[in-house]
N, C-alpha and C. Protein backbone atom coordinates (compact mmCIF):
# COMPACT_ATOMS: atom_id res chain seq x y z
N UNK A 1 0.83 -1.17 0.00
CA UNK A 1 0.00 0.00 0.00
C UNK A 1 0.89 1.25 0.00
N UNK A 2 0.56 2.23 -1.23
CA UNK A 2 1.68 3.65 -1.39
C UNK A 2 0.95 4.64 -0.08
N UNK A 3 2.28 5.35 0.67
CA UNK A 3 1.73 5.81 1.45
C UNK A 3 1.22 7.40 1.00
N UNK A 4 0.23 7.94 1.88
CA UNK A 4 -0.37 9.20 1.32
C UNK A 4 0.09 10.07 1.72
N UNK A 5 0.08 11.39 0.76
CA UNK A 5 1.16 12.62 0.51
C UNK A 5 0.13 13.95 1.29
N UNK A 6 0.81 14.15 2.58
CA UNK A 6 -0.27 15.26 3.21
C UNK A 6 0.05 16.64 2.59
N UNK A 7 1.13 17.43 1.88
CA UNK A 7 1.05 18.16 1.41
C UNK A 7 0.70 18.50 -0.04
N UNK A 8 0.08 19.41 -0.45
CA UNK A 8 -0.58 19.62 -1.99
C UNK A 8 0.90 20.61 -2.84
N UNK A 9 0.82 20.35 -4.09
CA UNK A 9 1.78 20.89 -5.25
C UNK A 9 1.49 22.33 -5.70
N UNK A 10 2.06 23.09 -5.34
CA UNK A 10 1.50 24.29 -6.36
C UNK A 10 1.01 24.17 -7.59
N UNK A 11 0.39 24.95 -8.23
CA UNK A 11 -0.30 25.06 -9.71
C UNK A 11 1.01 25.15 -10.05
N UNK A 12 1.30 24.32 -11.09
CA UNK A 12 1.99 24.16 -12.30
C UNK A 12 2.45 25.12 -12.97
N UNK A 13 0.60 25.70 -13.57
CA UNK A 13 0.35 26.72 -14.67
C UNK A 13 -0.21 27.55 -14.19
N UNK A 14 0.28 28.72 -13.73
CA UNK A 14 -0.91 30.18 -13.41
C UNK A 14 -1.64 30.49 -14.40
N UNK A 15 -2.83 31.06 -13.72
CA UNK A 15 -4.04 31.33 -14.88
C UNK A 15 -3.44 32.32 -15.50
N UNK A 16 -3.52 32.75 -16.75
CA UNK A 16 -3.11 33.44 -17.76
C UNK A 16 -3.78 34.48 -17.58
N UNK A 17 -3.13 35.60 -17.59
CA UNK A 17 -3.29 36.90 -17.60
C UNK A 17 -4.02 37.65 -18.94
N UNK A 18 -5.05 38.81 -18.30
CA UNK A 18 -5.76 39.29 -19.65
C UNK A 18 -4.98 39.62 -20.60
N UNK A 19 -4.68 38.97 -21.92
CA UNK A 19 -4.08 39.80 -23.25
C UNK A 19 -4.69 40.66 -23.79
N UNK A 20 -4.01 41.33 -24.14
CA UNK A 20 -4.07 42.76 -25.03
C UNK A 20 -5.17 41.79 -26.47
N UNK A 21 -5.57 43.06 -26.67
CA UNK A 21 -6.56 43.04 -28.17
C UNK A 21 -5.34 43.35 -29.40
N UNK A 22 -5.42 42.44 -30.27
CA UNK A 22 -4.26 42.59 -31.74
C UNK A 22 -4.97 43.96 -32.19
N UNK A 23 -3.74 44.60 -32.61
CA UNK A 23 -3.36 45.79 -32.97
C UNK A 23 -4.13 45.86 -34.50
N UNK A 24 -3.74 45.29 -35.46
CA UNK A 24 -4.38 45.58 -37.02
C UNK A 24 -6.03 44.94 -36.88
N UNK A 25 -6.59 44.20 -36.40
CA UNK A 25 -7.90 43.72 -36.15
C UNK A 25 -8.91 44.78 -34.90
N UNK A 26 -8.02 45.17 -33.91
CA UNK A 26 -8.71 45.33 -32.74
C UNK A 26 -9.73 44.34 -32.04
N UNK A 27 -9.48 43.30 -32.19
CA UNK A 27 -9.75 42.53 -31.23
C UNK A 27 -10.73 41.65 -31.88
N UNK A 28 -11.28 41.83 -33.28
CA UNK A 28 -12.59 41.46 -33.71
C UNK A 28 -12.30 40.10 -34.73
N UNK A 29 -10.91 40.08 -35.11
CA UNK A 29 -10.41 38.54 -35.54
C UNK A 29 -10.90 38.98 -37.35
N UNK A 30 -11.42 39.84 -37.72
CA UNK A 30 -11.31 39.92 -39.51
C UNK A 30 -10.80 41.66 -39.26
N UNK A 31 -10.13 41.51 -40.83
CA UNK A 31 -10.15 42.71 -41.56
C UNK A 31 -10.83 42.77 -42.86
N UNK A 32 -11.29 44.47 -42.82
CA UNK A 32 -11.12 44.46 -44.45
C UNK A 32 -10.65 44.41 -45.61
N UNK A 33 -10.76 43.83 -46.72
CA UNK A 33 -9.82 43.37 -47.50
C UNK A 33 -10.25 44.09 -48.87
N UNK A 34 -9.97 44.35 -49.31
CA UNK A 34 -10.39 45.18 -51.00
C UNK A 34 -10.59 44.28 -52.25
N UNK A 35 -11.90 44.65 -52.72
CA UNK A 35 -12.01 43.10 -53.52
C UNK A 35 -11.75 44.21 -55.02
N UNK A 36 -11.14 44.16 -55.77
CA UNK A 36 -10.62 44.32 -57.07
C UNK A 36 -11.27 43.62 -58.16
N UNK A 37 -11.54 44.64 -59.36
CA UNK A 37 -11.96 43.56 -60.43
C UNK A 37 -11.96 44.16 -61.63
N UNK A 38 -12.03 43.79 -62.67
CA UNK A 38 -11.76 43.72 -64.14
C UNK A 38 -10.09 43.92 -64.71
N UNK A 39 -9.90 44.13 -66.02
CA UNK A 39 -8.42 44.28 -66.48
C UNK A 39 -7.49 45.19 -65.75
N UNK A 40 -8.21 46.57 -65.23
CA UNK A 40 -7.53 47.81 -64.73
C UNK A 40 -7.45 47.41 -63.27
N UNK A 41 -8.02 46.31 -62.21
CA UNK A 41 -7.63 45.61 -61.40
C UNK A 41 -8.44 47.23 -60.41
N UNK A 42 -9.70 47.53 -60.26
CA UNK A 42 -10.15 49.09 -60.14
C UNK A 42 -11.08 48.29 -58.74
N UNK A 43 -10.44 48.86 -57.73
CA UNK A 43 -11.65 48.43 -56.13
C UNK A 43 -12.80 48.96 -56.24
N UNK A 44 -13.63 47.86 -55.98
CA UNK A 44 -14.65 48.41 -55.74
C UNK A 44 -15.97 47.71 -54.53
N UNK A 45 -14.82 47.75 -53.91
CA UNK A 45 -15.81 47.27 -52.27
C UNK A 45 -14.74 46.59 -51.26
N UNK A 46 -15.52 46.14 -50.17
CA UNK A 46 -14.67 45.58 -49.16
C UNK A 46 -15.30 44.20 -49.31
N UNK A 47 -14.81 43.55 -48.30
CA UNK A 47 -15.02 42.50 -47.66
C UNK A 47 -14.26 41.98 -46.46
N UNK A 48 -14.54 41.19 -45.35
CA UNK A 48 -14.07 40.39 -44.50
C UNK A 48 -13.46 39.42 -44.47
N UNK A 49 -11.80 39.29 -44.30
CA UNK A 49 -10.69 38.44 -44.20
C UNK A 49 -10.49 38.04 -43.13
N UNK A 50 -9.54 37.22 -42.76
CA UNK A 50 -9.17 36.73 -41.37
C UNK A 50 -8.06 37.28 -40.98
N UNK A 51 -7.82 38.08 -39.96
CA UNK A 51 -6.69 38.82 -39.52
C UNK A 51 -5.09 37.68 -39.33
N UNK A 52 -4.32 38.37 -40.08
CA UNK A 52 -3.29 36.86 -40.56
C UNK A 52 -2.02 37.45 -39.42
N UNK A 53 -2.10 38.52 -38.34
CA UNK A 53 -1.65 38.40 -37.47
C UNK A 53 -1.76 37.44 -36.03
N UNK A 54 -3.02 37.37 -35.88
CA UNK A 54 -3.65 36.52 -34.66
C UNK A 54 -4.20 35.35 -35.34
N UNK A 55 -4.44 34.94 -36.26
CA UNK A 55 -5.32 34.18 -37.31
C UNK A 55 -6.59 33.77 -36.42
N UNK A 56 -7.26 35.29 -36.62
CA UNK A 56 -8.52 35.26 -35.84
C UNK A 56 -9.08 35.12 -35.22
N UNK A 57 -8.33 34.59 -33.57
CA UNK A 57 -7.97 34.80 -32.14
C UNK A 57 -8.81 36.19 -31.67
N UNK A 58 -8.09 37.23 -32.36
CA UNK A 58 -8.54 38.51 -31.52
C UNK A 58 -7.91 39.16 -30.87
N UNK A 59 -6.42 37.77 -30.03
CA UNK A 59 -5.48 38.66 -29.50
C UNK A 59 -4.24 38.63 -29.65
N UNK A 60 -3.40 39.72 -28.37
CA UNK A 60 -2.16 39.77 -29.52
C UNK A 60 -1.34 38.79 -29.52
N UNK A 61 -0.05 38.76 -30.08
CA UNK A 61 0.47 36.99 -29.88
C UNK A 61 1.65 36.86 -29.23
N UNK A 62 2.28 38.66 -29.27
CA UNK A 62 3.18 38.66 -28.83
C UNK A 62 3.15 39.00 -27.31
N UNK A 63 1.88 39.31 -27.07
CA UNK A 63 1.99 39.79 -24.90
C UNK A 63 1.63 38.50 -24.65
């Protein structure tokens, strides 16, 4: 019979601290992206991409 351990281990892993919101997204995980079209390659609208800093996380990657 293993005998029993009366003291407990600290956490390992501390809970993770609030990160910052990514900088080119602000926190919302897409950008706008410019959709282009015909020969003269001439914008004409947006649309919603996936922010290719956080890849759509929201936050930043480096804090």
């Amino acid at each position: 019979m293993a005998t029993k351990r009366t003291t407990t281990k600290p956490p390992t892993n501390p809970a993770p601290a609030e990160s910052a919101a990514c900088q080119p997204c602000g926190g919302s995980g897409t950008v706008a992206v410019t959709v282009r079209v015909g020969r003269k390659r001439r914008p004409v609208g947006q649309q919603d991409g996936l922010c290719l800093n956080c890849f759509g996380s929201g936050t930043n990657p480096d804090s």
